[in-house]
PDB file of N, CA and C in Angstrom:
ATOM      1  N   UNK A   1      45.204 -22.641 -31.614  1.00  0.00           N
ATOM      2  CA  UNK A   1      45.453 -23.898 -30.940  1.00  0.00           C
ATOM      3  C   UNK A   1      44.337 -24.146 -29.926  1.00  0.00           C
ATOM      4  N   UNK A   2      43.877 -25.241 -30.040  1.00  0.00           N
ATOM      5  CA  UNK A   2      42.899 -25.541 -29.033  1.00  0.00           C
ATOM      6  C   UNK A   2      43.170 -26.878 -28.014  1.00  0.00           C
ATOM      7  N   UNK A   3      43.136 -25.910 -26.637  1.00  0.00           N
ATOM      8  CA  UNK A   3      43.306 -26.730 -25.578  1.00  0.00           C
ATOM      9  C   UNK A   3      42.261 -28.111 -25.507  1.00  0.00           C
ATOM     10  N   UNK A   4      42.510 -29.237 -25.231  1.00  0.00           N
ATOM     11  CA  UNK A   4      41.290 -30.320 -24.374  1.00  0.00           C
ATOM     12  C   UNK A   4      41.505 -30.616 -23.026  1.00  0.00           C
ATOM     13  N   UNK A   5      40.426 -30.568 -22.259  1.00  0.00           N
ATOM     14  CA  UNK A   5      40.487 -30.242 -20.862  1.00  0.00           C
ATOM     15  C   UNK A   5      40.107 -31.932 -20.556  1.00  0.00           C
ATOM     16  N   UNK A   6      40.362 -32.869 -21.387  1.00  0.00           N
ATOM     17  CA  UNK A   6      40.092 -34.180 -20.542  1.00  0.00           C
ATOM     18  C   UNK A   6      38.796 -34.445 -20.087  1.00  0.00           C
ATOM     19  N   UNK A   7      37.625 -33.701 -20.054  1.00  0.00           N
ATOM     20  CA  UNK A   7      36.572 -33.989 -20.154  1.00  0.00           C
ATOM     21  C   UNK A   7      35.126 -34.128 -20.682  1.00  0.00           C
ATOM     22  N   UNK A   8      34.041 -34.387 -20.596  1.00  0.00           N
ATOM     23  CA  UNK A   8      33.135 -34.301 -21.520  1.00  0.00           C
ATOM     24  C   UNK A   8      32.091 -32.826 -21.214  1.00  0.00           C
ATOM     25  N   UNK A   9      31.892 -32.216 -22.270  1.00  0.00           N
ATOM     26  CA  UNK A   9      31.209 -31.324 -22.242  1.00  0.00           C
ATOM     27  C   UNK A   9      29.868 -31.477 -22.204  1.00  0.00           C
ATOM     28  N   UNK A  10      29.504 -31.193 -20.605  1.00  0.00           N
ATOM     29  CA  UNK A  10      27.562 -31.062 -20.666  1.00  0.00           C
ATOM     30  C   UNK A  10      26.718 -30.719 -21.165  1.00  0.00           C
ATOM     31  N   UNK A  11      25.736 -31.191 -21.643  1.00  0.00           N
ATOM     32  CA  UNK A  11      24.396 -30.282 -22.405  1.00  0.00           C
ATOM     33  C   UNK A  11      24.036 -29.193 -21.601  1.00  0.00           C
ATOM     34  N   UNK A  12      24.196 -28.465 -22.204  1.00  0.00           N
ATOM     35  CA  UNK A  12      23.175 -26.996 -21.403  1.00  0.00           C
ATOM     36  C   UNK A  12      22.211 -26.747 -22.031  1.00  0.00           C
ATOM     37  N   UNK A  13      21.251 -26.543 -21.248  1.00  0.00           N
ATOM     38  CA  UNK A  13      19.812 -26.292 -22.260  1.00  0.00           C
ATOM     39  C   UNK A  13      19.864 -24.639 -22.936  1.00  0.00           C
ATOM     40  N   UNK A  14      19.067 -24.970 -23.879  1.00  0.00           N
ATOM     41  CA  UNK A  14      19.029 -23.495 -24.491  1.00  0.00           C
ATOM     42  C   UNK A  14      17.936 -22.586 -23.971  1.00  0.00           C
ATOM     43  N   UNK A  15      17.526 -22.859 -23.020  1.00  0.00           N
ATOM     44  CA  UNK A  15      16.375 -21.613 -22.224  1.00  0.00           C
ATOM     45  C   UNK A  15      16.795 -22.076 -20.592  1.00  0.00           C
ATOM     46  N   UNK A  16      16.731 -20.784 -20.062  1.00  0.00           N
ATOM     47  CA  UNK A  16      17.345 -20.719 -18.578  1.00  0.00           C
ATOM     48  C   UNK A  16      15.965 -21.630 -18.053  1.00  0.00           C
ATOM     49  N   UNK A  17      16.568 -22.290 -16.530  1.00  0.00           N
ATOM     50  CA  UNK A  17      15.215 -23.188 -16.080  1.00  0.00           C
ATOM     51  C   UNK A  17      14.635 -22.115 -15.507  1.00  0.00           C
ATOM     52  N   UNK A  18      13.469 -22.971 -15.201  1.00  0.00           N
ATOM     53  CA  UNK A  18      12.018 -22.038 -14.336  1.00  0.00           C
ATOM     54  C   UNK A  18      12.349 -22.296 -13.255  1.00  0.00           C
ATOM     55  N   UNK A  19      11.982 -21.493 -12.011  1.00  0.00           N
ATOM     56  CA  UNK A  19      12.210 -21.217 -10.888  1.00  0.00           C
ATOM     57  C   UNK A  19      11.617 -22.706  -9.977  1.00  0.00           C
ATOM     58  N   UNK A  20      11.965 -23.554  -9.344  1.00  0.00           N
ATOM     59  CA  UNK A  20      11.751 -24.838  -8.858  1.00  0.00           C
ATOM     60  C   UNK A  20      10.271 -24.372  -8.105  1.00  0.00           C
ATOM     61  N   UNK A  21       9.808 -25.338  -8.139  1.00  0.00           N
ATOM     62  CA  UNK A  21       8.208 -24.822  -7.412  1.00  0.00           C
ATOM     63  C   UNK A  21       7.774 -26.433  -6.405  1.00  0.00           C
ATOM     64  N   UNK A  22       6.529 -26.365  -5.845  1.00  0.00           N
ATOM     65  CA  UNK A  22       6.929 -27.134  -4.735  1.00  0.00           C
ATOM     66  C   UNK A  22       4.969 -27.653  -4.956  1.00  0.00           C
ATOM     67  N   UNK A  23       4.512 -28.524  -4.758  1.00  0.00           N
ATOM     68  CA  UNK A  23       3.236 -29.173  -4.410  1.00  0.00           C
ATOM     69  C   UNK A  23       2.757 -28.450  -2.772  1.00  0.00           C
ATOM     70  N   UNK A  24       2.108 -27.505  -3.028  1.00  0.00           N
ATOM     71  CA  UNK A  24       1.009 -26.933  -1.592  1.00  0.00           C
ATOM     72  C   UNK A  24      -0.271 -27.608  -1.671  1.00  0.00           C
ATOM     73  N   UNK A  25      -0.877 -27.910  -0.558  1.00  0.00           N
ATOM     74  CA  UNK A  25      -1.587 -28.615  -0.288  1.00  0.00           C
ATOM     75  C   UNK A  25      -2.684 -27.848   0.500  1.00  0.00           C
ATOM     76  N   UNK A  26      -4.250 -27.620  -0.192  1.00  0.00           N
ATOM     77  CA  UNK A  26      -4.872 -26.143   0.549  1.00  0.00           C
ATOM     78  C   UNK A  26      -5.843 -26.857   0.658  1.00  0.00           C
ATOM     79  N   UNK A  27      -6.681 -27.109   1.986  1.00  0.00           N
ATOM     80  CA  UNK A  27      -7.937 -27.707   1.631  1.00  0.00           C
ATOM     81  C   UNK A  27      -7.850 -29.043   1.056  1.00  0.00           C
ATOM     82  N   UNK A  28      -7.252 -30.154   1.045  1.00  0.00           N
ATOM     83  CA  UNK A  28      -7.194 -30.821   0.033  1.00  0.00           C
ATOM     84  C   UNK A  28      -7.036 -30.854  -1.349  1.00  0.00           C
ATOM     85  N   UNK A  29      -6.788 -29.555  -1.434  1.00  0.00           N
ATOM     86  CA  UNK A  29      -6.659 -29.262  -3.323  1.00  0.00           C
ATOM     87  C   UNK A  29      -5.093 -29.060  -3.039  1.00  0.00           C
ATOM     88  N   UNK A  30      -4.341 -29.471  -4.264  1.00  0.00           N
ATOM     89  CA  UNK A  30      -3.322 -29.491  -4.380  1.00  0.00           C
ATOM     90  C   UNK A  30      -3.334 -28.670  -5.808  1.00  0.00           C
ATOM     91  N   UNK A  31      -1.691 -27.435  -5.242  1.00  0.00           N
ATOM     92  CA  UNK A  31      -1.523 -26.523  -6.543  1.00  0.00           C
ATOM     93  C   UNK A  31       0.002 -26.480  -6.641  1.00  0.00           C
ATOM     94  N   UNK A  32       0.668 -25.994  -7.743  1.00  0.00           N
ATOM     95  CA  UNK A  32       1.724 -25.675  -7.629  1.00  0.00           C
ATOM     96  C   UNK A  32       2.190 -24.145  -6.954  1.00  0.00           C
ATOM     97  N   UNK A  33       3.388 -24.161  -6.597  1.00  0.00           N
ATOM     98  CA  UNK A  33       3.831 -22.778  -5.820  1.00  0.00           C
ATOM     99  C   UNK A  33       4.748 -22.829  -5.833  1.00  0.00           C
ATOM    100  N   UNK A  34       5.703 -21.503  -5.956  1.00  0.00           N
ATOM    101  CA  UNK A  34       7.012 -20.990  -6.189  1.00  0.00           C
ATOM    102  C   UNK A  34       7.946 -21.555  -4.810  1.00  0.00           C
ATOM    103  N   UNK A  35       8.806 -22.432  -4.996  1.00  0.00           N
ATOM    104  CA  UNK A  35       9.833 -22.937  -4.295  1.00  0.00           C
ATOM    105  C   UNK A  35      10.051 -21.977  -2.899  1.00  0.00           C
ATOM    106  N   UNK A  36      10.523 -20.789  -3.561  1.00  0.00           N
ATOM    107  CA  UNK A  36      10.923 -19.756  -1.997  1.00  0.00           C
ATOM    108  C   UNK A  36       9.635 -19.227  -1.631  1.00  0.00           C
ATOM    109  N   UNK A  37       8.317 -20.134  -2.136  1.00  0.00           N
ATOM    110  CA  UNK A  37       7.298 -19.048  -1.122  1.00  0.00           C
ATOM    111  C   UNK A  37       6.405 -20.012  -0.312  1.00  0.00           C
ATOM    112  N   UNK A  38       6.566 -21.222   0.275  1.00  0.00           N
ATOM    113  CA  UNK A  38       6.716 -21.848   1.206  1.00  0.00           C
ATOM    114  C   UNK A  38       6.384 -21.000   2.579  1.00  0.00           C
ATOM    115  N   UNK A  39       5.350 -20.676   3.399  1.00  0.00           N
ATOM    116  CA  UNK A  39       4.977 -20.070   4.789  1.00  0.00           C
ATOM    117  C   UNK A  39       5.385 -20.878   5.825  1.00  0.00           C
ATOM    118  N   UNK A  40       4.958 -20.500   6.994  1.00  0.00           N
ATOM    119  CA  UNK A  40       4.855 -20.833   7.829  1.00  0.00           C
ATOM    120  C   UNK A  40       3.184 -21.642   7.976  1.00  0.00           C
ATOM    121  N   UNK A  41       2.854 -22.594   8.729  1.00  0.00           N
ATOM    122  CA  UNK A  41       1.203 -23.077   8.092  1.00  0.00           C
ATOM    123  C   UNK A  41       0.914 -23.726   7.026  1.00  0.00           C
ATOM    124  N   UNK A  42       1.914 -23.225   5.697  1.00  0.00           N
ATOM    125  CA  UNK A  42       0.993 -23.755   4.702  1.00  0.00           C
ATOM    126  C   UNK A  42       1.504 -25.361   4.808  1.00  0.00           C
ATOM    127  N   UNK A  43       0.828 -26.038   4.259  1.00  0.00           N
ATOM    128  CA  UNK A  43       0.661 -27.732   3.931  1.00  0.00           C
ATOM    129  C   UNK A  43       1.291 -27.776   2.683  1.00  0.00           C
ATOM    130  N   UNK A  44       2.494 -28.477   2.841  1.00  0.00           N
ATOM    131  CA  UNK A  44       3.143 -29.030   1.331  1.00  0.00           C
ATOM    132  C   UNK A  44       3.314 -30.664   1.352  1.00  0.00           C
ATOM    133  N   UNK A  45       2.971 -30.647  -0.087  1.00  0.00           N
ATOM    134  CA  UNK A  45       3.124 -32.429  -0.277  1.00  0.00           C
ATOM    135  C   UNK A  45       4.487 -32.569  -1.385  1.00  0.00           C
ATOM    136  N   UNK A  46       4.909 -33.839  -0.226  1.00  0.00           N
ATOM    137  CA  UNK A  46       6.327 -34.176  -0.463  1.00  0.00           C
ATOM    138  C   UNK A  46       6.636 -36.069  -1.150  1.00  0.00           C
ATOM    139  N   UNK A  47       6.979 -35.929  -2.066  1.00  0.00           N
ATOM    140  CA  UNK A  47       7.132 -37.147  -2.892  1.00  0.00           C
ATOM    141  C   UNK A  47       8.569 -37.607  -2.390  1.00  0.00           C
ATOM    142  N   UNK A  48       8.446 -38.957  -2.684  1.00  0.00           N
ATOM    143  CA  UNK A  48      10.194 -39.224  -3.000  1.00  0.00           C
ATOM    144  C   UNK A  48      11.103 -38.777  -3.757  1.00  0.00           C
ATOM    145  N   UNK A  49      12.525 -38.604  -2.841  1.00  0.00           N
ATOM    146  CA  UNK A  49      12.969 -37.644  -3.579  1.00  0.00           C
ATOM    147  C   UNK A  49      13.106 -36.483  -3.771  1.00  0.00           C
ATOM    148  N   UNK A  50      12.324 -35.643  -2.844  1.00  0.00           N
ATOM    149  CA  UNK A  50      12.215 -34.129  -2.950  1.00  0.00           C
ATOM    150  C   UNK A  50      12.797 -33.756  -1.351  1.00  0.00           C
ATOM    151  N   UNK A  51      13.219 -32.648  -1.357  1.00  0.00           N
ATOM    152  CA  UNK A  51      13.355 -32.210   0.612  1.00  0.00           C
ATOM    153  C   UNK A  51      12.327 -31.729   1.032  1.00  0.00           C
ATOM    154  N   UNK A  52      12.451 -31.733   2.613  1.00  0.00           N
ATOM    155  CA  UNK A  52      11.054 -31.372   3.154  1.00  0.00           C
ATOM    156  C   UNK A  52      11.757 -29.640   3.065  1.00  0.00           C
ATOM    157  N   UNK A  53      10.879 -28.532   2.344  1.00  0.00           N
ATOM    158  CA  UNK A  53      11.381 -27.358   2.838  1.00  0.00           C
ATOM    159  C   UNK A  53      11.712 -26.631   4.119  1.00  0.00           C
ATOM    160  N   UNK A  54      10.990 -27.000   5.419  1.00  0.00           N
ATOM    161  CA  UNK A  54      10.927 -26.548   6.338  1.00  0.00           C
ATOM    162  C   UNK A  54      10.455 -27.562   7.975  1.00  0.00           C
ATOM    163  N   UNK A  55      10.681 -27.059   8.805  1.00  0.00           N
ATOM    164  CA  UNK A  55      10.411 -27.383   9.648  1.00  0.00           C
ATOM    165  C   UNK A  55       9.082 -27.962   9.593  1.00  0.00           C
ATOM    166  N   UNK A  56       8.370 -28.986  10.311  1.00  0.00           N
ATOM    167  CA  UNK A  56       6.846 -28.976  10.266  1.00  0.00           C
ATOM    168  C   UNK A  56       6.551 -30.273  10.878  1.00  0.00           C
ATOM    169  N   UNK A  57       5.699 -30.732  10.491  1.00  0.00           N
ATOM    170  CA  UNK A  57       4.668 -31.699  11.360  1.00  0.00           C
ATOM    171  C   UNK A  57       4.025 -32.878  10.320  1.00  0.00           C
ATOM    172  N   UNK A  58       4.054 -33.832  10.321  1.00  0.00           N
ATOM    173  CA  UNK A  58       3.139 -34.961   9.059  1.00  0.00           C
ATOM    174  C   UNK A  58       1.596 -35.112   9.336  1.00  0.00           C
ATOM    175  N   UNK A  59       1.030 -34.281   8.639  1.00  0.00           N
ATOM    176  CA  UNK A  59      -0.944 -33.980   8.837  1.00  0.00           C
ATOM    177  C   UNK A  59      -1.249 -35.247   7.771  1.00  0.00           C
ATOM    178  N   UNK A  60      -0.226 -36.131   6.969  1.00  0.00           N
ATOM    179  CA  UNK A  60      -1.159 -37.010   5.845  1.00  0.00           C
ATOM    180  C   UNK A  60      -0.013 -37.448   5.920  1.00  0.00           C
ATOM    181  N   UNK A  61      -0.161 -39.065   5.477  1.00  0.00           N
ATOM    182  CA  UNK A  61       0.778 -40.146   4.972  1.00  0.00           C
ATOM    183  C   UNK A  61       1.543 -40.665   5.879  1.00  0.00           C
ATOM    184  N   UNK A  62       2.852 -41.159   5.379  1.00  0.00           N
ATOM    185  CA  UNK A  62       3.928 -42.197   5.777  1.00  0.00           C
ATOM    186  C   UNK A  62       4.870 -42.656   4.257  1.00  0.00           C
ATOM    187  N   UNK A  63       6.334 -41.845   5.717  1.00  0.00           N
ATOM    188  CA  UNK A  63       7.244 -41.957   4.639  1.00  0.00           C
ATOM    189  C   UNK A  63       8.734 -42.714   5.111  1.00  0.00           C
ATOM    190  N   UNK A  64       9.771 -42.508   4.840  1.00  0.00           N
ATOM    191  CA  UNK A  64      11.023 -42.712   5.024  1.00  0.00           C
ATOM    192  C   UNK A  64      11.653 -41.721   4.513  1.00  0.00           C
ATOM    193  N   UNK A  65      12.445 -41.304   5.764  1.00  0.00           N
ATOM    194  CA  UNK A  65      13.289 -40.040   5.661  1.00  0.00           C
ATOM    195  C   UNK A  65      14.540 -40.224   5.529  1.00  0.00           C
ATOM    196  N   UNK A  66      15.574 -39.619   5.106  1.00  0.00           N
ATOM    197  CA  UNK A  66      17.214 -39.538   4.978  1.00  0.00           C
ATOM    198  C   UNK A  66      17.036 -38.529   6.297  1.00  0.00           C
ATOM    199  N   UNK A  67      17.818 -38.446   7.785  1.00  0.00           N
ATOM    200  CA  UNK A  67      17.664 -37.729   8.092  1.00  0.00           C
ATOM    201  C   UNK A  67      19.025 -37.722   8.915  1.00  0.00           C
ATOM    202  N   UNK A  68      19.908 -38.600   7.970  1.00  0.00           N
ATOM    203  CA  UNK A  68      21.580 -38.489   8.121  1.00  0.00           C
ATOM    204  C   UNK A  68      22.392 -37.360   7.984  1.00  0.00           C
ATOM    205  N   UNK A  69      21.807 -35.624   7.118  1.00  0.00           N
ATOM    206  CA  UNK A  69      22.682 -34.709   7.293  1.00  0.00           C
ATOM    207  C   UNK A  69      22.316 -34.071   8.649  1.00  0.00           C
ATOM    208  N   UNK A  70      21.299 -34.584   9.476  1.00  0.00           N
ATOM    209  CA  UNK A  70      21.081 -33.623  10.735  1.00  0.00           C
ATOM    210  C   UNK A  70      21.509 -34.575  11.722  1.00  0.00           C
ATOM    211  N   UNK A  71      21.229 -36.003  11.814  1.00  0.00           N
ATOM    212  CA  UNK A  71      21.482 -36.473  13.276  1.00  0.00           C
ATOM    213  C   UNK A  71      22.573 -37.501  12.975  1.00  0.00           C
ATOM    214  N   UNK A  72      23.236 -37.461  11.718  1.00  0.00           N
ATOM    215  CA  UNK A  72      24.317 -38.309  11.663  1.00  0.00           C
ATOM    216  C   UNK A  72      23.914 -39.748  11.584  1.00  0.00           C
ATOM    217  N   UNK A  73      22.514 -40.404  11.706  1.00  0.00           N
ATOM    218  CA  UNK A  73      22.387 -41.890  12.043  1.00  0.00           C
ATOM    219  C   UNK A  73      22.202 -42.165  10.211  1.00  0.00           C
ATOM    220  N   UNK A  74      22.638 -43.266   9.997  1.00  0.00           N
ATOM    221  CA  UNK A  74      22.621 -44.127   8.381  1.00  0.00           C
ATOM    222  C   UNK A  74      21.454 -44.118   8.082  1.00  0.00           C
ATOM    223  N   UNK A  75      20.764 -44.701   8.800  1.00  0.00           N
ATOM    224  CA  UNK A  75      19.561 -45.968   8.909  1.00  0.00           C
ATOM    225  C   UNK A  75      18.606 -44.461   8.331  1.00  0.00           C
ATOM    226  N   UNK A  76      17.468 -44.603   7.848  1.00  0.00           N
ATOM    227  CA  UNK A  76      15.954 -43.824   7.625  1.00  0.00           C
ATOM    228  C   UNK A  76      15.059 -44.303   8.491  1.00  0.00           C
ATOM    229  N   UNK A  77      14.488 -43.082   9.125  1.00  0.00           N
ATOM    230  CA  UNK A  77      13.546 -43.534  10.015  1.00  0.00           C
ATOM    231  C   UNK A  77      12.086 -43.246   9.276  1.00  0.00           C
ATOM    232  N   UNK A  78      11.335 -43.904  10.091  1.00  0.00           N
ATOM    233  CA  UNK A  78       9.200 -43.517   9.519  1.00  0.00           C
ATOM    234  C   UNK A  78       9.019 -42.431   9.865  1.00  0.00           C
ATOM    235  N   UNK A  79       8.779 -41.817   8.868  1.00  0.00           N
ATOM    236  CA  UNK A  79       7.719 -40.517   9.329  1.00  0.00           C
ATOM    237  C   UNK A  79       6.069 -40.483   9.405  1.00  0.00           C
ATOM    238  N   UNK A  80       5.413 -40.283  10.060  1.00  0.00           N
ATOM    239  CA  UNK A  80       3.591 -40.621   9.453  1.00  0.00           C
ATOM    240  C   UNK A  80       2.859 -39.841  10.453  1.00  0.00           C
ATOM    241  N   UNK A  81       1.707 -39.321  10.081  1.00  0.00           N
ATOM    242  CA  UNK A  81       0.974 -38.367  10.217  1.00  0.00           C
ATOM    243  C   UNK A  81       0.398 -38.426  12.097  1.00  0.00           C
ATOM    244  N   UNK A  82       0.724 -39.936  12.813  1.00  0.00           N
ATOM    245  CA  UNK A  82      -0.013 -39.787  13.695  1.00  0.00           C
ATOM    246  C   UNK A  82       1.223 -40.431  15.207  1.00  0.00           C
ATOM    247  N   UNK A  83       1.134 -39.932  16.163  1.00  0.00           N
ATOM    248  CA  UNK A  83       2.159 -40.585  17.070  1.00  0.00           C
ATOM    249  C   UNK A  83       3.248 -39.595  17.271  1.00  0.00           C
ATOM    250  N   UNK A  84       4.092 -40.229  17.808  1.00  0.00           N
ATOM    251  CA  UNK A  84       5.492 -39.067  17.829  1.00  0.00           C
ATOM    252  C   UNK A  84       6.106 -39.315  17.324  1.00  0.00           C
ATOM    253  N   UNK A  85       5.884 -40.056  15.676  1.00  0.00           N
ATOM    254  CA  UNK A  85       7.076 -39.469  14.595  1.00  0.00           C
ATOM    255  C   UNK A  85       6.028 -38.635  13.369  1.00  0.00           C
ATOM    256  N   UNK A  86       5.747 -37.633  13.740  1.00  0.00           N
ATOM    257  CA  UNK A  86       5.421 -37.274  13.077  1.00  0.00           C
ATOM    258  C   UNK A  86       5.927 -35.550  12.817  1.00  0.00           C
ATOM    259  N   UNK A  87       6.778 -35.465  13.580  1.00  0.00           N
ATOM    260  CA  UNK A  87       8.168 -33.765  13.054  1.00  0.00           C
ATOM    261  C   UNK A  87       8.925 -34.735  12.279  1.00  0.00           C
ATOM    262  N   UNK A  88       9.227 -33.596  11.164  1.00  0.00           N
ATOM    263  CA  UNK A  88       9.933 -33.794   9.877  1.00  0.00           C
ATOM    264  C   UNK A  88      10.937 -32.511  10.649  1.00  0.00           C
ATOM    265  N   UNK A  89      12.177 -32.272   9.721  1.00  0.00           N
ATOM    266  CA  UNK A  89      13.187 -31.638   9.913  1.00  0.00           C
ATOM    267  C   UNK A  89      13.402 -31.014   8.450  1.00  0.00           C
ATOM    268  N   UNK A  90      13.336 -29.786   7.854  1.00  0.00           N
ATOM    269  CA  UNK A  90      13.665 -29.161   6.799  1.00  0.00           C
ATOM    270  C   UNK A  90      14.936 -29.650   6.615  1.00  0.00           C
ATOM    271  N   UNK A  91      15.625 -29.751   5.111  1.00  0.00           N
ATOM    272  CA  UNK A  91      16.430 -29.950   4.682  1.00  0.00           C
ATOM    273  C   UNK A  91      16.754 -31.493   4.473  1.00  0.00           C
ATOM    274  N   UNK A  92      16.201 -32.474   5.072  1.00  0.00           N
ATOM    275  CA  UNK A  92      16.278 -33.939   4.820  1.00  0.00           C
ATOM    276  C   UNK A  92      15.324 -34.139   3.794  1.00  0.00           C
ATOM    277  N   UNK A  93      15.749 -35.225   3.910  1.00  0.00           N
ATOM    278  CA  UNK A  93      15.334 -35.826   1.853  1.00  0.00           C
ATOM    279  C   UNK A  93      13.998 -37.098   2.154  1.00  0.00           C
ATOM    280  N   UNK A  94      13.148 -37.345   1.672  1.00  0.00           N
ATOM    281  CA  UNK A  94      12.074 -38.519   1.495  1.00  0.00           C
ATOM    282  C   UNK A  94      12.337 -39.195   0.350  1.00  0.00           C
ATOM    283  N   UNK A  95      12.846 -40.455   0.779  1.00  0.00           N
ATOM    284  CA  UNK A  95      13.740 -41.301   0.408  1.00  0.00           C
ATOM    285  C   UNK A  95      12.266 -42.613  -0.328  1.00  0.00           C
ATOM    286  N   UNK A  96      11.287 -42.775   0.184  1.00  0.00           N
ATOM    287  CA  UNK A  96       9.809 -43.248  -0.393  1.00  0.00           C
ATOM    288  C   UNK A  96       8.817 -43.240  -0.031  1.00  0.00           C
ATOM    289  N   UNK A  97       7.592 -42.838  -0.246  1.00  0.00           N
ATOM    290  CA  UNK A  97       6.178 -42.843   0.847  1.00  0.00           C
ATOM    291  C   UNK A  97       6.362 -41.300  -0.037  1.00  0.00           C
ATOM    292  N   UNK A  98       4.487 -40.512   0.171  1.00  0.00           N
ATOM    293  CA  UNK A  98       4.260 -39.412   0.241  1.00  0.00           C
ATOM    294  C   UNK A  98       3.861 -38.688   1.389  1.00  0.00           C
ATOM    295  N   UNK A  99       3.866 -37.696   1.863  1.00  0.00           N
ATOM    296  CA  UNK A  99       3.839 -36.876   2.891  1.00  0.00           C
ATOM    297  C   UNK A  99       2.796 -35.312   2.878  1.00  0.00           C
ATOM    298  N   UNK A 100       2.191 -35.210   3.122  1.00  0.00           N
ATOM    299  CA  UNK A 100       1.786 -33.636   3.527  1.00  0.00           C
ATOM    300  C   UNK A 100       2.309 -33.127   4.625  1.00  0.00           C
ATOM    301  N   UNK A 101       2.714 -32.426   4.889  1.00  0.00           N
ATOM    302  CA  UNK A 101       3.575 -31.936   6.041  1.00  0.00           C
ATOM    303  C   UNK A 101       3.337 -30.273   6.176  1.00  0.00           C
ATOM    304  N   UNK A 102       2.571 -29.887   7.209  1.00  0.00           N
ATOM    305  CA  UNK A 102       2.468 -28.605   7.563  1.00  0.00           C
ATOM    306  C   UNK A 102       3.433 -27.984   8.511  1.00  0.00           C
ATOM    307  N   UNK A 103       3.893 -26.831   7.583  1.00  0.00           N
ATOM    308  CA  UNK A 103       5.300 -26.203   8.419  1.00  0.00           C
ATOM    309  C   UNK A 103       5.103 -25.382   9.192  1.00  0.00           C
ATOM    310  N   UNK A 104       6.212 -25.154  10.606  1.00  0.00           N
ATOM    311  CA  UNK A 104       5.560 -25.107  11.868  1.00  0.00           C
ATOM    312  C   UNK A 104       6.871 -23.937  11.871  1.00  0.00           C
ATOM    313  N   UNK A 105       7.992 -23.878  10.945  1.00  0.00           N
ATOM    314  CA  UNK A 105       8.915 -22.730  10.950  1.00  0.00           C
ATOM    315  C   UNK A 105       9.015 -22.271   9.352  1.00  0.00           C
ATOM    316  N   UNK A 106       9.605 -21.286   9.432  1.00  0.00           N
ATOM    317  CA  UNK A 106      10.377 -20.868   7.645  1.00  0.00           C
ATOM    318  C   UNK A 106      10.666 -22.038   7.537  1.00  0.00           C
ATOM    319  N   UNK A 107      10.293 -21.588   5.906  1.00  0.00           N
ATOM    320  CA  UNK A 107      10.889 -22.555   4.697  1.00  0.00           C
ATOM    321  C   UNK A 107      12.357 -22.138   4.515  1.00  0.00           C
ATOM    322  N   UNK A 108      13.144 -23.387   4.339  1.00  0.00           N
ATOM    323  CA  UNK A 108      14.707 -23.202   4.024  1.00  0.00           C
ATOM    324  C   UNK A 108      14.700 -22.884   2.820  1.00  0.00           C
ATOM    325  N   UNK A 109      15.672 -22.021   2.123  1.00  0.00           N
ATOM    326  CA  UNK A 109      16.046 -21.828   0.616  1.00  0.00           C
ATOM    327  C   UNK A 109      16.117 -23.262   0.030  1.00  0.00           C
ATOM    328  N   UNK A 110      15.640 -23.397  -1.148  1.00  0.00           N
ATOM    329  CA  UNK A 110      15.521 -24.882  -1.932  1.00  0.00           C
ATOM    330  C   UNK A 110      16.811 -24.686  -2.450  1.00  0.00           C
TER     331      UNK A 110
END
């Protein structure tokens, strides 16, 4: 006898995923790098859509941040490389704009 659980069954892929990796930013050369290996210093570039891993500072661009799971406000504020919005907060989201952002603490677990 076979139970139905009322819902639809997800695709699962048939090969486990690859370990999430993150855009570092060295010199102006941009490479890929393993998600949990994020420093302290290094320069990562952040698209829409992705979290900032860590604490840090905006050295390039202008963005719009989600930065509603830390200070509770709705609204997205500017982030951009020059002035005093330019600390990002690990764990908030870039909502559009690109970013380089050099981290100034640990990287949070992705």
């Amino acid at each position: 006898m076979k139970l139905f659980s009322g819902g639809r069954k997800r695709a699962q892929p048939e090969t486990p995923p690859s370990a999430p990796t993150r855009t570092v930013a060295t010199h102006r050369d941009e490479r890929r790098k393993a998600a949990s290996q994020p420093a302290r210093r290094d320069e990562v570039a952040i698209a829409a859509g992705q979290l900032i891993p860590g604490d840090g500072k905006v050295i390039e661009g202008i963005a719009m941040v989600d930065e509603s799971a830390i200070t509770g406000e709705s609204a997205p504020v500017i982030r951009e490389s020059a002035g005093d919005r330019s600390a990002v907060t690990g764990g908030t989201q870039v909502l559009s704009g690109r970013i380089v952002v050099e981290l100034t603490g640990p990287a949070k677990p992705a």
